[in-house]
PDB file of N, CA and C in Angstrom:
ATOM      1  N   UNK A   1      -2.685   8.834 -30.228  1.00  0.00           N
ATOM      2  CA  UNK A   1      -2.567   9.863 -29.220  1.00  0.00           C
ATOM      3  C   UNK A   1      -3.791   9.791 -28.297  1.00  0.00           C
ATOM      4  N   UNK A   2      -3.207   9.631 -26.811  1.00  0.00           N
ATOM      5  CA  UNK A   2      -4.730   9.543 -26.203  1.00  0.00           C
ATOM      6  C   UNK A   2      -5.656  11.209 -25.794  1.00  0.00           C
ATOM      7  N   UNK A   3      -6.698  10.845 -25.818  1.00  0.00           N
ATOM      8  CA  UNK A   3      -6.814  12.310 -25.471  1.00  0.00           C
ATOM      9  C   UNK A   3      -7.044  12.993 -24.545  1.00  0.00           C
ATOM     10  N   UNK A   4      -7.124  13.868 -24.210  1.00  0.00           N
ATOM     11  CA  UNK A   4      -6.872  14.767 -23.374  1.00  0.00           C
ATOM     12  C   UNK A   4      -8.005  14.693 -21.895  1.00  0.00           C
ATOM     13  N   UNK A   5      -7.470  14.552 -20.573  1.00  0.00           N
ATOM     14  CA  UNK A   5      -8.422  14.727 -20.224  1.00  0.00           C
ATOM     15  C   UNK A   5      -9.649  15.849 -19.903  1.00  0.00           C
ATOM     16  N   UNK A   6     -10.792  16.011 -19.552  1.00  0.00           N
ATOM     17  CA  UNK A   6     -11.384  17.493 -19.117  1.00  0.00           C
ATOM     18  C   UNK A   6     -10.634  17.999 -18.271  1.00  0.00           C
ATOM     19  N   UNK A   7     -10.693  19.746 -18.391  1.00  0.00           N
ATOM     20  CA  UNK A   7     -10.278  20.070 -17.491  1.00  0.00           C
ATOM     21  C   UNK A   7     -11.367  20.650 -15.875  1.00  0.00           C
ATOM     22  N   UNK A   8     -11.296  20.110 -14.921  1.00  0.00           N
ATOM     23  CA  UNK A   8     -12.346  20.925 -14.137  1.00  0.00           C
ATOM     24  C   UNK A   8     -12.831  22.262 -14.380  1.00  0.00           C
ATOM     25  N   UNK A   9     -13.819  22.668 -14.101  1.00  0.00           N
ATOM     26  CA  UNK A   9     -13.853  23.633 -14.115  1.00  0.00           C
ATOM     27  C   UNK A   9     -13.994  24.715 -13.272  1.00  0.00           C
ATOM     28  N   UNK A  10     -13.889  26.207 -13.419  1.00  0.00           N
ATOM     29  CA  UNK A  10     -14.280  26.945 -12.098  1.00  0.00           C
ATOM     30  C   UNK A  10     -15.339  27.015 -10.861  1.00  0.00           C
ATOM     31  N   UNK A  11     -16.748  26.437 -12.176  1.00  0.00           N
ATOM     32  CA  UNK A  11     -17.348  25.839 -10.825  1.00  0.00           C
ATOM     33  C   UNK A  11     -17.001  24.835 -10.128  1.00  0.00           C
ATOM     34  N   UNK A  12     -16.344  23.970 -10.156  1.00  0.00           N
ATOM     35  CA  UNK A  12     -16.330  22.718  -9.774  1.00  0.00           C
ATOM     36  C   UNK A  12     -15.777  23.372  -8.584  1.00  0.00           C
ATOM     37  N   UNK A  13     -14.179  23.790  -8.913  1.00  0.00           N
ATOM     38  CA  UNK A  13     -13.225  24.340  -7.921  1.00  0.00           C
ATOM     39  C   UNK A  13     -13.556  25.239  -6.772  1.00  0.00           C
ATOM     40  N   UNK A  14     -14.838  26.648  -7.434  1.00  0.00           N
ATOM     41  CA  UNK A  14     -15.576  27.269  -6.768  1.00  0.00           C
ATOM     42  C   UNK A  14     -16.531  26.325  -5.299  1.00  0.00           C
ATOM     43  N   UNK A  15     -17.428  25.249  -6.043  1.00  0.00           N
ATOM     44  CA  UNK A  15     -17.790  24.580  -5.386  1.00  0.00           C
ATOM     45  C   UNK A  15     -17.184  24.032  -3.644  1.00  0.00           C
ATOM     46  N   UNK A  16     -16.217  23.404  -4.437  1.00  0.00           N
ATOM     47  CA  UNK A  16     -14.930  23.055  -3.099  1.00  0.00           C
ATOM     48  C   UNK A  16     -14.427  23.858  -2.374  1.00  0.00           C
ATOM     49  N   UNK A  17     -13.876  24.864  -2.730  1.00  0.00           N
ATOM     50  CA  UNK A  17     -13.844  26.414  -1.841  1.00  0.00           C
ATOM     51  C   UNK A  17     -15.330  26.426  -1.098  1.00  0.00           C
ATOM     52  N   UNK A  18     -16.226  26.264  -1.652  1.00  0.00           N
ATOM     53  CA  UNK A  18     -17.462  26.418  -0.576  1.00  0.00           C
ATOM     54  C   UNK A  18     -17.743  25.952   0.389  1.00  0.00           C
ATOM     55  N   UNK A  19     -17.159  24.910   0.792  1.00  0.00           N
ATOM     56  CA  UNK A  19     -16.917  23.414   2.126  1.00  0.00           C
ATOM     57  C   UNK A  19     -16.472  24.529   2.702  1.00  0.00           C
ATOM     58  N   UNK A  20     -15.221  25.559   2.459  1.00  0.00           N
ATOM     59  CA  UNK A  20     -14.245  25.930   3.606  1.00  0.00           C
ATOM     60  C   UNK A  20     -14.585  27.013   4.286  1.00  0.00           C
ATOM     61  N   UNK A  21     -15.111  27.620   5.593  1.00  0.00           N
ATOM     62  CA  UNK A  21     -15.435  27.639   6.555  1.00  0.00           C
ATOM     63  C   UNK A  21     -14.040  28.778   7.043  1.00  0.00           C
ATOM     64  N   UNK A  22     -14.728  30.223   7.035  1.00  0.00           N
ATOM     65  CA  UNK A  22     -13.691  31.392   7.896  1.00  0.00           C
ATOM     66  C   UNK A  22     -14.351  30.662   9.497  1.00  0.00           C
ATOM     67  N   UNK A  23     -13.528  29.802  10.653  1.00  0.00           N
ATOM     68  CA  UNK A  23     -13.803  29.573  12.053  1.00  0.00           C
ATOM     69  C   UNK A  23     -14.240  30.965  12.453  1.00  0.00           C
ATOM     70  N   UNK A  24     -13.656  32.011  12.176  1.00  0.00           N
ATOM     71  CA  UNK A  24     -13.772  32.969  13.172  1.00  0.00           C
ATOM     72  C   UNK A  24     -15.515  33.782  12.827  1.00  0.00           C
ATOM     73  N   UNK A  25     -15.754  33.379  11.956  1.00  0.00           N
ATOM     74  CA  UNK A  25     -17.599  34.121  11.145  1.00  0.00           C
ATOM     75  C   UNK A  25     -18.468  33.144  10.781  1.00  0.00           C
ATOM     76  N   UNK A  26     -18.081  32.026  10.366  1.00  0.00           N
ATOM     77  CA  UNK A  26     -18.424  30.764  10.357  1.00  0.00           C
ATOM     78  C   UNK A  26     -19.689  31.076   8.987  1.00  0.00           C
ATOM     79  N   UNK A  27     -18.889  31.559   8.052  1.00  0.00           N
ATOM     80  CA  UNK A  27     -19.383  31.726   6.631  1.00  0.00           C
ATOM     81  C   UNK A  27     -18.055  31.157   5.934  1.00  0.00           C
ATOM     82  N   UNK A  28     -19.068  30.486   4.381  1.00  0.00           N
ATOM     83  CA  UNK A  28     -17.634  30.129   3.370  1.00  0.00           C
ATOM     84  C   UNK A  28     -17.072  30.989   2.960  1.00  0.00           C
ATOM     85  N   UNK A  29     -15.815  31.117   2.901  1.00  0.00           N
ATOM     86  CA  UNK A  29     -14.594  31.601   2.011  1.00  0.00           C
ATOM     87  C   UNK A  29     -15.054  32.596   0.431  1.00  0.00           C
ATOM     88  N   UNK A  30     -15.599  31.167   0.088  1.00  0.00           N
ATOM     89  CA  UNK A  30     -16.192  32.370  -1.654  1.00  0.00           C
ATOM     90  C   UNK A  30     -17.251  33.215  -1.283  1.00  0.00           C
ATOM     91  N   UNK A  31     -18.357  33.183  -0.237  1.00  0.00           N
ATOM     92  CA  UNK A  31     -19.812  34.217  -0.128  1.00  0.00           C
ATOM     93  C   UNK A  31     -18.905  35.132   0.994  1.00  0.00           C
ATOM     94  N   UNK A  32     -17.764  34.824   1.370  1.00  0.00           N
ATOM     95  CA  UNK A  32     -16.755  36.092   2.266  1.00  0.00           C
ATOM     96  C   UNK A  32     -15.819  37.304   1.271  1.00  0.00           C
ATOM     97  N   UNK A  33     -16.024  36.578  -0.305  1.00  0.00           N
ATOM     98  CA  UNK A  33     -15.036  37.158  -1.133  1.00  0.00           C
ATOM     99  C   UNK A  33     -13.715  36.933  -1.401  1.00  0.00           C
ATOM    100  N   UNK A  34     -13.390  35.899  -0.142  1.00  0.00           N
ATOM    101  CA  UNK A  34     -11.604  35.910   0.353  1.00  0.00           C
ATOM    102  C   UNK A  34     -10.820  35.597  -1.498  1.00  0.00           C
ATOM    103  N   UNK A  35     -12.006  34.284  -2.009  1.00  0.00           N
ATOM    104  CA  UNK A  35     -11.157  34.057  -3.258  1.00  0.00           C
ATOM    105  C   UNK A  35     -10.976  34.968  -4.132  1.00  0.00           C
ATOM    106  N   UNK A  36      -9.794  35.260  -4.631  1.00  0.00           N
ATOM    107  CA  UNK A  36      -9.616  36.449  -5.318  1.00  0.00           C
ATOM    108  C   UNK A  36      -9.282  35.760  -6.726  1.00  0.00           C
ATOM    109  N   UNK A  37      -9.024  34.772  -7.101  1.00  0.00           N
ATOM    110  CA  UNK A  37      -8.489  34.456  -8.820  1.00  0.00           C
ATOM    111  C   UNK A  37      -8.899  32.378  -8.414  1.00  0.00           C
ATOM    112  N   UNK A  38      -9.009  31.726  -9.565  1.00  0.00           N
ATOM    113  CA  UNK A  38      -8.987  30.425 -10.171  1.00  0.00           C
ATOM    114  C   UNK A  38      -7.787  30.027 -11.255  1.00  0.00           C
ATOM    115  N   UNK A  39      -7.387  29.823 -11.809  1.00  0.00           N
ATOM    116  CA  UNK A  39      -6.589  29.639 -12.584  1.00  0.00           C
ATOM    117  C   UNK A  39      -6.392  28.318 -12.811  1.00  0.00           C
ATOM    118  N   UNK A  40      -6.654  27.563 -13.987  1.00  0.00           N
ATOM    119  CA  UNK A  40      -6.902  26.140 -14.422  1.00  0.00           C
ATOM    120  C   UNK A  40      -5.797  26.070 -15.548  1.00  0.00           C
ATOM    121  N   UNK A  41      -4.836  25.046 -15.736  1.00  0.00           N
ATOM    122  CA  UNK A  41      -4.403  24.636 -16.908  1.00  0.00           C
ATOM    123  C   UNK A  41      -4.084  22.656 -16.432  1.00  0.00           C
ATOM    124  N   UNK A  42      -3.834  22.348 -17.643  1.00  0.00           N
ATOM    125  CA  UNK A  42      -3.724  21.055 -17.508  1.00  0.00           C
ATOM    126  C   UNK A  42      -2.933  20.206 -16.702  1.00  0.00           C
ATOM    127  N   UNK A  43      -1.823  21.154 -16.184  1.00  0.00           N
ATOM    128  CA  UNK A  43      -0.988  20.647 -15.091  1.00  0.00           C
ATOM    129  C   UNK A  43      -1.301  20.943 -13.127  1.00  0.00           C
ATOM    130  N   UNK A  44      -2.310  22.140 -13.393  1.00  0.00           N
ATOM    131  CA  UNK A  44      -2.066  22.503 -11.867  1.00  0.00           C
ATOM    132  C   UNK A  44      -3.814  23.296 -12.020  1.00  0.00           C
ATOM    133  N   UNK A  45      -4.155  23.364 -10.732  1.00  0.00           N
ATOM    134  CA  UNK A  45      -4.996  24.890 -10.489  1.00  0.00           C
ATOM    135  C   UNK A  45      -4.397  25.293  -9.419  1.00  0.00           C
ATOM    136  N   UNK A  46      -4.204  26.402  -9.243  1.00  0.00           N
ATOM    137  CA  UNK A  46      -3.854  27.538  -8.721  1.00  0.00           C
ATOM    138  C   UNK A  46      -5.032  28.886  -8.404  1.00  0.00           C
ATOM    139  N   UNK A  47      -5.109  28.889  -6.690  1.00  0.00           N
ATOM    140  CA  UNK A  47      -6.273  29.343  -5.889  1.00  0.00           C
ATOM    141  C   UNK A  47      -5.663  30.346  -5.489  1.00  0.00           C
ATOM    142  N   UNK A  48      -5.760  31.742  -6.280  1.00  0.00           N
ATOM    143  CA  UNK A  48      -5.518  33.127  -5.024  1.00  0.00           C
ATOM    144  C   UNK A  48      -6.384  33.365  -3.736  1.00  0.00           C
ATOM    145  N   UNK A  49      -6.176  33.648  -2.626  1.00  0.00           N
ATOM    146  CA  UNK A  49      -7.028  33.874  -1.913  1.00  0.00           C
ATOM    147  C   UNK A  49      -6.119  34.807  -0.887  1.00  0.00           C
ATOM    148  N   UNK A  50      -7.267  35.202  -0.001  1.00  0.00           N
ATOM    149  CA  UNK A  50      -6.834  36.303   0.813  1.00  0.00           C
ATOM    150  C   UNK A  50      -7.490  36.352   1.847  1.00  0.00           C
ATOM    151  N   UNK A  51      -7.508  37.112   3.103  1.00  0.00           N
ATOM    152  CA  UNK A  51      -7.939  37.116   4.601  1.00  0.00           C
ATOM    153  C   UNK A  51      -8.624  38.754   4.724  1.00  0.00           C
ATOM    154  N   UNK A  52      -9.047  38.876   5.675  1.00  0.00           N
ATOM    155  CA  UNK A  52      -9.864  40.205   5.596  1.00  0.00           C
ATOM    156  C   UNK A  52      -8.820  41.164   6.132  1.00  0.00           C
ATOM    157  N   UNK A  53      -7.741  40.305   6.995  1.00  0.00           N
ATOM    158  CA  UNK A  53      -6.545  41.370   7.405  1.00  0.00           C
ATOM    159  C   UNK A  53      -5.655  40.608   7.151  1.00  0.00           C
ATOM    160  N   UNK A  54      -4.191  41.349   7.382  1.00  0.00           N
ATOM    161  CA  UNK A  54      -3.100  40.547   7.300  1.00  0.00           C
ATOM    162  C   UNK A  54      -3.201  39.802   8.471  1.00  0.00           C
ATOM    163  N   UNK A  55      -3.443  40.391   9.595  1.00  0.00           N
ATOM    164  CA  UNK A  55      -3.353  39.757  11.224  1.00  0.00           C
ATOM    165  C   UNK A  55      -4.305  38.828  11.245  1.00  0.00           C
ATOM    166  N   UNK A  56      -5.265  38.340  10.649  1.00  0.00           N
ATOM    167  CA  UNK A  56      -5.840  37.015  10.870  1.00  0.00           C
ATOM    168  C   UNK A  56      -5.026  36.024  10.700  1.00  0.00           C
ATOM    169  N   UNK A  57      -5.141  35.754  12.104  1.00  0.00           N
ATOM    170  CA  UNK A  57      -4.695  34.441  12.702  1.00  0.00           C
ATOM    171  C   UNK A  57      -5.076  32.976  12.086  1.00  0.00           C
ATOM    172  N   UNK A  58      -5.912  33.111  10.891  1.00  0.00           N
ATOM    173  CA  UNK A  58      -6.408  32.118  10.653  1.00  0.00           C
ATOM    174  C   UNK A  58      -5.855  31.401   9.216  1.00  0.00           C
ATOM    175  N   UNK A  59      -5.223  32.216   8.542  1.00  0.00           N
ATOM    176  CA  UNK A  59      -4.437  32.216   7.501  1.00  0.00           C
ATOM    177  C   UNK A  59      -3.871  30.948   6.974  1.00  0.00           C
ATOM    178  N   UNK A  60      -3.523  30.212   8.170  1.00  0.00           N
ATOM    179  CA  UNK A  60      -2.584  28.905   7.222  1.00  0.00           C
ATOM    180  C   UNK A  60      -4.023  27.995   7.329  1.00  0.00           C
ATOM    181  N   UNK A  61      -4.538  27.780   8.555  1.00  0.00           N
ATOM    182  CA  UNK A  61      -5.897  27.149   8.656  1.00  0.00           C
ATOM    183  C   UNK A  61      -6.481  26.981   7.572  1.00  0.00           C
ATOM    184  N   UNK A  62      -6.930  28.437   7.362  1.00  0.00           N
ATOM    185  CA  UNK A  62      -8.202  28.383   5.864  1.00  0.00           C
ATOM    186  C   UNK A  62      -7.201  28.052   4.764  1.00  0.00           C
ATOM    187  N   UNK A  63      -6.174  28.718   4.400  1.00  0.00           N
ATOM    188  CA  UNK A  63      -5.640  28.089   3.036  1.00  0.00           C
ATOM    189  C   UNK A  63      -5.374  26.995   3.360  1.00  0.00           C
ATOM    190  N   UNK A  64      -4.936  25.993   3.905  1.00  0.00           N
ATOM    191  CA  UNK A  64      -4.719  24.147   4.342  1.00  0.00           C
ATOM    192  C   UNK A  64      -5.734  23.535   3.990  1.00  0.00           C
ATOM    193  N   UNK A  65      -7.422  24.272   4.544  1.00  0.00           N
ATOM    194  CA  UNK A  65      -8.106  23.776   4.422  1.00  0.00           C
ATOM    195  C   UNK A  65      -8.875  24.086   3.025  1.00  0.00           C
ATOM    196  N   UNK A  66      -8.605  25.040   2.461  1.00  0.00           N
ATOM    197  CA  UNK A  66      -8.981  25.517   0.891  1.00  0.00           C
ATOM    198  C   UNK A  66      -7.946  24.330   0.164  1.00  0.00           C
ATOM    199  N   UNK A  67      -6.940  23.947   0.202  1.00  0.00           N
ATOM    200  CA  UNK A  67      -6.039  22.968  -0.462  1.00  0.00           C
ATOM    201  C   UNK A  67      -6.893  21.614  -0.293  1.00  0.00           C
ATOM    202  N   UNK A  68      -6.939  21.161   0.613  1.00  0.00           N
ATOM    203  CA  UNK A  68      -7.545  20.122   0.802  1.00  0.00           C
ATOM    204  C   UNK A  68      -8.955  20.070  -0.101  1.00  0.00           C
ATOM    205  N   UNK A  69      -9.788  21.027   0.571  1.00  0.00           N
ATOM    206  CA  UNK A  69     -11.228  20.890  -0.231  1.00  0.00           C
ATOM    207  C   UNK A  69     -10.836  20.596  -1.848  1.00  0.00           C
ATOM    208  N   UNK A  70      -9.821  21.465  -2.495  1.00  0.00           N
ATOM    209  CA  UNK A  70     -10.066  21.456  -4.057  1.00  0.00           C
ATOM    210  C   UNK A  70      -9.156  20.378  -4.064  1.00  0.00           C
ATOM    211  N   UNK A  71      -8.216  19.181  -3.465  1.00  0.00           N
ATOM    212  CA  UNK A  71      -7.589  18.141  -3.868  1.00  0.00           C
ATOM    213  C   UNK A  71      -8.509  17.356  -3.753  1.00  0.00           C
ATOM    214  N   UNK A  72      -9.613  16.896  -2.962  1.00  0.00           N
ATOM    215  CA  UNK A  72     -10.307  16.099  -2.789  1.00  0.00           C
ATOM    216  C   UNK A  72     -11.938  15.972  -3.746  1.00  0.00           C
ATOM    217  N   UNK A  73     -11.806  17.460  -4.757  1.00  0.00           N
ATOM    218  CA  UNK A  73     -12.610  17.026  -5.509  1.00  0.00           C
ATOM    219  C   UNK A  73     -12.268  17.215  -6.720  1.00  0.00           C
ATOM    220  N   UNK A  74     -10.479  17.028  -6.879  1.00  0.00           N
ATOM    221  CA  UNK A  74     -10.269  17.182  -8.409  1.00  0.00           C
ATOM    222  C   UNK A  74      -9.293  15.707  -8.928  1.00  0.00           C
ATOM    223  N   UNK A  75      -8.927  15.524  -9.490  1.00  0.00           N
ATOM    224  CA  UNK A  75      -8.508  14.327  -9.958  1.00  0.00           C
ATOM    225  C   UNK A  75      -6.690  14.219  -9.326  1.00  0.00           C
ATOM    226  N   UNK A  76      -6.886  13.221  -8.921  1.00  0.00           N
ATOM    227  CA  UNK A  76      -5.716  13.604  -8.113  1.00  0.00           C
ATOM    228  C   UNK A  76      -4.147  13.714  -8.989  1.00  0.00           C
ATOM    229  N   UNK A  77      -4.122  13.785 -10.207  1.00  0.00           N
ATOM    230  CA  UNK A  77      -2.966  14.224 -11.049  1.00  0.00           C
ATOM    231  C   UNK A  77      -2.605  15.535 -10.812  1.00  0.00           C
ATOM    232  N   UNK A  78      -4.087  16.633 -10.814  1.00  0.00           N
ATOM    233  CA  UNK A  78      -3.547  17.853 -10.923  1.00  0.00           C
ATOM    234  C   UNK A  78      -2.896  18.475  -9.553  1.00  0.00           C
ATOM    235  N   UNK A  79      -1.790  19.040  -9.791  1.00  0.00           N
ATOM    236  CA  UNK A  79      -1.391  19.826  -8.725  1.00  0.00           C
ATOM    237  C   UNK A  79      -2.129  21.110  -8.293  1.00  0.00           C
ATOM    238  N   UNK A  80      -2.236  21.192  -6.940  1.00  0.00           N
ATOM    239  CA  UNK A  80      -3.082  21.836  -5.913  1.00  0.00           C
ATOM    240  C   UNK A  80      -2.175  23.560  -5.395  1.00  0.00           C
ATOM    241  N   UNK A  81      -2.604  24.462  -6.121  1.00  0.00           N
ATOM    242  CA  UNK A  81      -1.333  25.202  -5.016  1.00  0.00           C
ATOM    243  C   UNK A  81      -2.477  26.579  -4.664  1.00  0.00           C
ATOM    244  N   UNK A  82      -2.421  26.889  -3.198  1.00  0.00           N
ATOM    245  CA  UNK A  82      -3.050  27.789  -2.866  1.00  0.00           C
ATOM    246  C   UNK A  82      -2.295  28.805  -2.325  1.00  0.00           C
ATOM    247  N   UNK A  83      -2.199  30.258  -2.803  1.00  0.00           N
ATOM    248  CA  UNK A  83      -1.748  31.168  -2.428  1.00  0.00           C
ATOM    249  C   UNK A  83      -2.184  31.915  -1.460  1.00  0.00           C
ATOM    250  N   UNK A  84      -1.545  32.550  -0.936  1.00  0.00           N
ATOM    251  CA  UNK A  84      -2.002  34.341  -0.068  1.00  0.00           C
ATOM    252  C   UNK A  84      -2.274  35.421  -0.680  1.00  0.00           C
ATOM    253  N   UNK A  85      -2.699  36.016  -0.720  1.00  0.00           N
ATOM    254  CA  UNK A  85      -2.378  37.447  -1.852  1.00  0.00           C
ATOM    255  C   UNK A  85      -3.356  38.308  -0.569  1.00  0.00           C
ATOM    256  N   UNK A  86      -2.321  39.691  -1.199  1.00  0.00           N
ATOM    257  CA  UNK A  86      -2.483  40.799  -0.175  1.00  0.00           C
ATOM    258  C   UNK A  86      -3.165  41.921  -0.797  1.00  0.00           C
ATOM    259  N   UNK A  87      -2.637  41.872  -2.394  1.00  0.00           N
ATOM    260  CA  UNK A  87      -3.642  42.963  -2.847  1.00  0.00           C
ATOM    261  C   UNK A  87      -4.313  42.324  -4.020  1.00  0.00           C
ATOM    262  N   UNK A  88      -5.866  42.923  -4.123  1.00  0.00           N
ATOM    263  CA  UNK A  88      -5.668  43.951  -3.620  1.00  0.00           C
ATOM    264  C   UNK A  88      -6.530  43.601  -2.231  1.00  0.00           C
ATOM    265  N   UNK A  89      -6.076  44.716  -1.041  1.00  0.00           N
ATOM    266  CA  UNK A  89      -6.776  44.529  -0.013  1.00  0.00           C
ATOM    267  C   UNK A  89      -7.877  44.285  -0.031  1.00  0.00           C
ATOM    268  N   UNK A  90      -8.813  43.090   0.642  1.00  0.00           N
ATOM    269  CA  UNK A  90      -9.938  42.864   1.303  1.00  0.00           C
ATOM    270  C   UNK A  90     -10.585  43.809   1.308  1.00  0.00           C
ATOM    271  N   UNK A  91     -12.422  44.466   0.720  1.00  0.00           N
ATOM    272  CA  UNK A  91     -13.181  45.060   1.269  1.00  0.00           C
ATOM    273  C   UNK A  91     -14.452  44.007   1.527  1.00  0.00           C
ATOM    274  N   UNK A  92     -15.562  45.158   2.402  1.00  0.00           N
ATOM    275  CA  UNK A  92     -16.750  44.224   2.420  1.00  0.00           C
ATOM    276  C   UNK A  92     -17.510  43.997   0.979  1.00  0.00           C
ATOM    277  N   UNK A  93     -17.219  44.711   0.103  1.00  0.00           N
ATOM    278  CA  UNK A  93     -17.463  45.273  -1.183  1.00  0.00           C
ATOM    279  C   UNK A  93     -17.362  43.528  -2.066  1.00  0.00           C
ATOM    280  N   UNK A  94     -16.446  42.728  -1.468  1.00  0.00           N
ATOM    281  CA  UNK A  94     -16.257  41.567  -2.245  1.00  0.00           C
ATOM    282  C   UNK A  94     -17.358  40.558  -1.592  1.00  0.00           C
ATOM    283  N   UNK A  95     -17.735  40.693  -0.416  1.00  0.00           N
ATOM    284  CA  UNK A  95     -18.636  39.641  -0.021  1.00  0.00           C
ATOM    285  C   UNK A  95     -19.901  39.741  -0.839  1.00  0.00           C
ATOM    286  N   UNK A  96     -21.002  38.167  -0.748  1.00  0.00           N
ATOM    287  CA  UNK A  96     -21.847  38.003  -1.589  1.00  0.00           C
ATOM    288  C   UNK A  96     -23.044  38.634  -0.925  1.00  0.00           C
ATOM    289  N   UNK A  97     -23.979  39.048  -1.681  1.00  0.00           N
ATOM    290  CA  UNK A  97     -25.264  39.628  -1.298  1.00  0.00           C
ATOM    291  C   UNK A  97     -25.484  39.188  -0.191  1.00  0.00           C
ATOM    292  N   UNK A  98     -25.588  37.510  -0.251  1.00  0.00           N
ATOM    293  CA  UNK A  98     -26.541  36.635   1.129  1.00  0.00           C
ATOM    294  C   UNK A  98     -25.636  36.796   2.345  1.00  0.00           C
ATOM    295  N   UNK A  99     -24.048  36.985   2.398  1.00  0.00           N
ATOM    296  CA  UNK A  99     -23.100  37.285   2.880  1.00  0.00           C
ATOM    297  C   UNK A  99     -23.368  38.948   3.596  1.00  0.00           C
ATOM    298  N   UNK A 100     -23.238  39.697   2.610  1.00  0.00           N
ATOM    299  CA  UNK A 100     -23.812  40.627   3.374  1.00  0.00           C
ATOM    300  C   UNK A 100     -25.115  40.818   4.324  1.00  0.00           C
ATOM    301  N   UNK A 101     -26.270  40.022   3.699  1.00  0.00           N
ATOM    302  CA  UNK A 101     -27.558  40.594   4.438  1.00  0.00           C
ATOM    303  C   UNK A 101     -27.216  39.979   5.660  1.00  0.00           C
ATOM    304  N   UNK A 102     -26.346  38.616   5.834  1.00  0.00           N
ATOM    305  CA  UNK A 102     -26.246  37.800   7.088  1.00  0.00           C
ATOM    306  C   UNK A 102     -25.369  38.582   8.515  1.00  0.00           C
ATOM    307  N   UNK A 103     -24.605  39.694   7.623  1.00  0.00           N
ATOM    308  CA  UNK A 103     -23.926  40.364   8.972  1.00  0.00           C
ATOM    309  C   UNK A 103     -24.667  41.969   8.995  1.00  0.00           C
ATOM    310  N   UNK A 104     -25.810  42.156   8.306  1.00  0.00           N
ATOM    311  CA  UNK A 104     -26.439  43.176   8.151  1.00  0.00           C
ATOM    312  C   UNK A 104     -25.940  44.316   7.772  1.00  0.00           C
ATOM    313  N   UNK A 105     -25.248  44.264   6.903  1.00  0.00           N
ATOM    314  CA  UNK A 105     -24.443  45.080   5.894  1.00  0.00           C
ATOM    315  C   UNK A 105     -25.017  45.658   4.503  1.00  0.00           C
ATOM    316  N   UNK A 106     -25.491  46.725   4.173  1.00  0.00           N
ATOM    317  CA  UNK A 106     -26.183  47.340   3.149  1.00  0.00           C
ATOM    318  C   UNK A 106     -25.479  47.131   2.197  1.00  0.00           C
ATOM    319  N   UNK A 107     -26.024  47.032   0.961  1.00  0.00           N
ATOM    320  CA  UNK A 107     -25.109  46.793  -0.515  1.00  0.00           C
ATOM    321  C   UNK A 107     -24.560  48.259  -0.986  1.00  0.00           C
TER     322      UNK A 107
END
C-alpha cells in the first residue's frame, strides 16, 4: 500500500490567499478578513470567502484570483474550489490588526 501523501496545510493555503490583492484597497484578502473557512481533506481544499458587500464588483476577480493562487501552490491532484459566502456578513471586526492600523481604524 503506498502511502499517503501530506496533506497541505492551512498555512500553506493561508499563505497563497496572501498573493491575492482586494484591486479596489490594495490590501490581501486574509489581513482584509474576506477568508472566512479552509477546509482540507485528501481530495479537495475548499476556500470560503467573502467581499465586504454583496455589490462589490470585484467578486469573480478576487475569487479567480484566490483559485489560482492556492492551485499554484498546492499539488496539482488536489481539487481547488473557492466559494462566496454571504454570511456571516463582513465586519471591520474581521480585518487584521496591521489591516486595521493601515486604514486608521481603532481595534
Amino acid at each position: 500500500m503506498e502511502p499517503q501523501p501530506a496533506l497541505p496545510s492551512e498555512e500553506r493555503v493561508s499563505a497563497a490567499l496572501r498573493s491575492v490583492d482586494d484591486p479596489e484597497v490594495g490590501m490581501n484578502i486574509v489581513d482584509l478578513g474576506l477568508v472566512y473557512r479552509v477546509d482540507i481533506t485528501p481530495e479537495r481544499v475548499r476556500v470560503e470567502l467573502t467581499m465586504t458587500t454583496p455589490a462589490c464588483p470585484m467578486g469573480d476577480l478576487i475569487t479567480d484570483n484566490a483559485r489560482r493562487a492556492v492551485a499554484a501552490a498546492l499539488p496539482q491532484d488536489l481539487a481547488i474550489e473557492v466559494v462566496l459566502v454571504w454570511e456571516p456578513p463582513w465586519t471591520p471586526d474581521r480585518m487584521s490588526e496591521s489591516a486595521r492600523q493601515t486604514f486608521g481604524w481603532p481595534r
